[in-house]
Protein backbone atom coordinates (compact mmCIF):
# COMPACT_ATOMS: atom_id res chain seq x y z
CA UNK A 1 -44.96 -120.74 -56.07
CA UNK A 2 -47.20 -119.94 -52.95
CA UNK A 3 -50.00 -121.57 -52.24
CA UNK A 4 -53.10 -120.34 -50.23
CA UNK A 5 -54.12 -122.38 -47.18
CA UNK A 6 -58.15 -122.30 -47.57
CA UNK A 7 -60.74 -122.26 -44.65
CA UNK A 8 -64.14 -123.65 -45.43
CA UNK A 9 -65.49 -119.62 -46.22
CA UNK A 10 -62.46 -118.80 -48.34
CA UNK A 11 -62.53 -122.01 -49.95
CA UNK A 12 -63.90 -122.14 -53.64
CA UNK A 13 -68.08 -122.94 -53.75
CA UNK A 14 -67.31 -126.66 -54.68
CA UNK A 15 -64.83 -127.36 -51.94
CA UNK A 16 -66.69 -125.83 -49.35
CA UNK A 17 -68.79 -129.18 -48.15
CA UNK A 18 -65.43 -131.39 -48.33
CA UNK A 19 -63.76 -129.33 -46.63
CA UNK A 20 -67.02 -128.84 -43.86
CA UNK A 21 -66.75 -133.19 -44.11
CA UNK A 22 -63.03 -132.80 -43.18
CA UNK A 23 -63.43 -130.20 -40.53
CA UNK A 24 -66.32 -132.63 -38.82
CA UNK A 25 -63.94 -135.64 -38.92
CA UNK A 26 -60.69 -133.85 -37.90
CA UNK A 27 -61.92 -131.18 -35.87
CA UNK A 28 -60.14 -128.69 -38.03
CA UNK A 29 -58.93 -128.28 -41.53
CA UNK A 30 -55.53 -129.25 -41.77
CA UNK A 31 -53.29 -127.36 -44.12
CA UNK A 32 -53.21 -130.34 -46.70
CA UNK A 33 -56.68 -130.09 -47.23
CA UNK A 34 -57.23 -126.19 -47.38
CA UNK A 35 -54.36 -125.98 -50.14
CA UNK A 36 -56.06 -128.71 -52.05
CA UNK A 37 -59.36 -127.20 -51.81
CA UNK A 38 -57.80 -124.22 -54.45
CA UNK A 39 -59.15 -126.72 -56.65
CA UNK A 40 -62.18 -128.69 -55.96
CA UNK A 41 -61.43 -131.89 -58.52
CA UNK A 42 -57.70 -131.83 -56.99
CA UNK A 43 -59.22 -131.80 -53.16
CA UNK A 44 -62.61 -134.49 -54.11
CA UNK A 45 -59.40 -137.09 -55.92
CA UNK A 46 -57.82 -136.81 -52.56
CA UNK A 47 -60.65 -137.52 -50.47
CA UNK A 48 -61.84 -139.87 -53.23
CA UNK A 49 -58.39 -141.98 -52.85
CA UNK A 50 -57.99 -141.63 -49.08
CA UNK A 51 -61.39 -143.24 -48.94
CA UNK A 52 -60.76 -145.85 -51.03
CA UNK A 53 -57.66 -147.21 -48.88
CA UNK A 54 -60.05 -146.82 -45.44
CA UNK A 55 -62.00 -149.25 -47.25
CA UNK A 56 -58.88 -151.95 -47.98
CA UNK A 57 -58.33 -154.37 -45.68
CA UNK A 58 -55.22 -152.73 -44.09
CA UNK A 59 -54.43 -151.70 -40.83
CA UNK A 60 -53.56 -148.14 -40.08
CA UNK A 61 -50.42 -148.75 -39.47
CA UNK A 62 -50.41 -150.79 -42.87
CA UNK A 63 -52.23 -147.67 -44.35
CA UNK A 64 -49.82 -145.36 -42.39
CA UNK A 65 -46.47 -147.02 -44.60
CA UNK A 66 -48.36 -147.04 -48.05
CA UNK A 67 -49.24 -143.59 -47.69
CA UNK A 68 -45.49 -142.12 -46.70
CA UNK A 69 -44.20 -144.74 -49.14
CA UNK A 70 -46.51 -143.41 -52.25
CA UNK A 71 -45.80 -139.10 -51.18
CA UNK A 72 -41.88 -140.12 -51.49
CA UNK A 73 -40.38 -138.80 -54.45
CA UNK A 74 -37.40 -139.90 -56.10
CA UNK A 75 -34.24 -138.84 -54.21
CA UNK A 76 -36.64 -137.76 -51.40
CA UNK A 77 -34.42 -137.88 -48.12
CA UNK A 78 -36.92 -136.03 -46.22
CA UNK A 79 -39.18 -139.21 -45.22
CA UNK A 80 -36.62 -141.73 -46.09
CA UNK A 81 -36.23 -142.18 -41.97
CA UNK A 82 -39.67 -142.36 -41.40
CA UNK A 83 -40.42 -144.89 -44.32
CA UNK A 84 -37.00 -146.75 -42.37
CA UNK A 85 -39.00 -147.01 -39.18
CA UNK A 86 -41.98 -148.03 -40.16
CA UNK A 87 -39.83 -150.86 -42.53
CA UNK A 88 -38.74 -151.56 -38.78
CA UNK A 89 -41.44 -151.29 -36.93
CA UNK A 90 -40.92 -151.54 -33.13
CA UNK A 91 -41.65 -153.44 -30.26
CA UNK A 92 -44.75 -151.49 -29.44
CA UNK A 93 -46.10 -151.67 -33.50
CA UNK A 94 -46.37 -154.53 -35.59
CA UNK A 95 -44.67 -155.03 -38.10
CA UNK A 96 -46.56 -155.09 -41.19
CA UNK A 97 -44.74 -158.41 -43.18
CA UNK A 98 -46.38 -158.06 -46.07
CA UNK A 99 -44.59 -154.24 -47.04
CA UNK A 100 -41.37 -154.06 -48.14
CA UNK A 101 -39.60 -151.03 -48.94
CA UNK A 102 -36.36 -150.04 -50.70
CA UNK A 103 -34.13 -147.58 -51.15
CA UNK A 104 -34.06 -147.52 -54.97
């Protein structure tokens, strides 16, 4: 299945000012956001949830690891080496202590 990438004036009425907020804060729309503005209640629950964690008190690097950790699927190999460095961290990023991952 093929999805279509929206811009903010092919974008469905409803997604339009979300995606306008996204554009304003990014600069642009990336493609994330103008596939889930197909559907306005699928696009406002992502901005609805990525708001929420902005508001936790978690770094963004902290942020960074739950939100690769939570998009993994099971069997997903694709971002199992970039969950594995942020597990790591490295000299230049702390280490968040608190998040563990594993390979289950």
């Amino acid at each position: 299945m093929k999805f279509q990438v929206h811009t903010i004036t092919s974008a469905p009425e409803a997604s339009r000012p979300l995606l306008q907020a996204v554009a304003s804060q990014h600069g642009f729309v990336p493609n994330l956001f103008g596939v889930l503005a197909g559907s306005p209640a699928a696009l406002g629950a992502y901005l609805g949830i990525a708001g929420a964690l902005n508001r936790t008190r978690l770094t963004p690097v902290e942020r960074e690891i739950v939100t690769l950790a939570v998009t993994r699927g099971p069997g997903d190999r694709a971002r199992r080496p970039a969950l594995q460095l942020a597990n790591r961290g490295s000299s230049s990023t702390p280490r968040p202590s608190a998040i563990r991952f594993t390979n289950a």
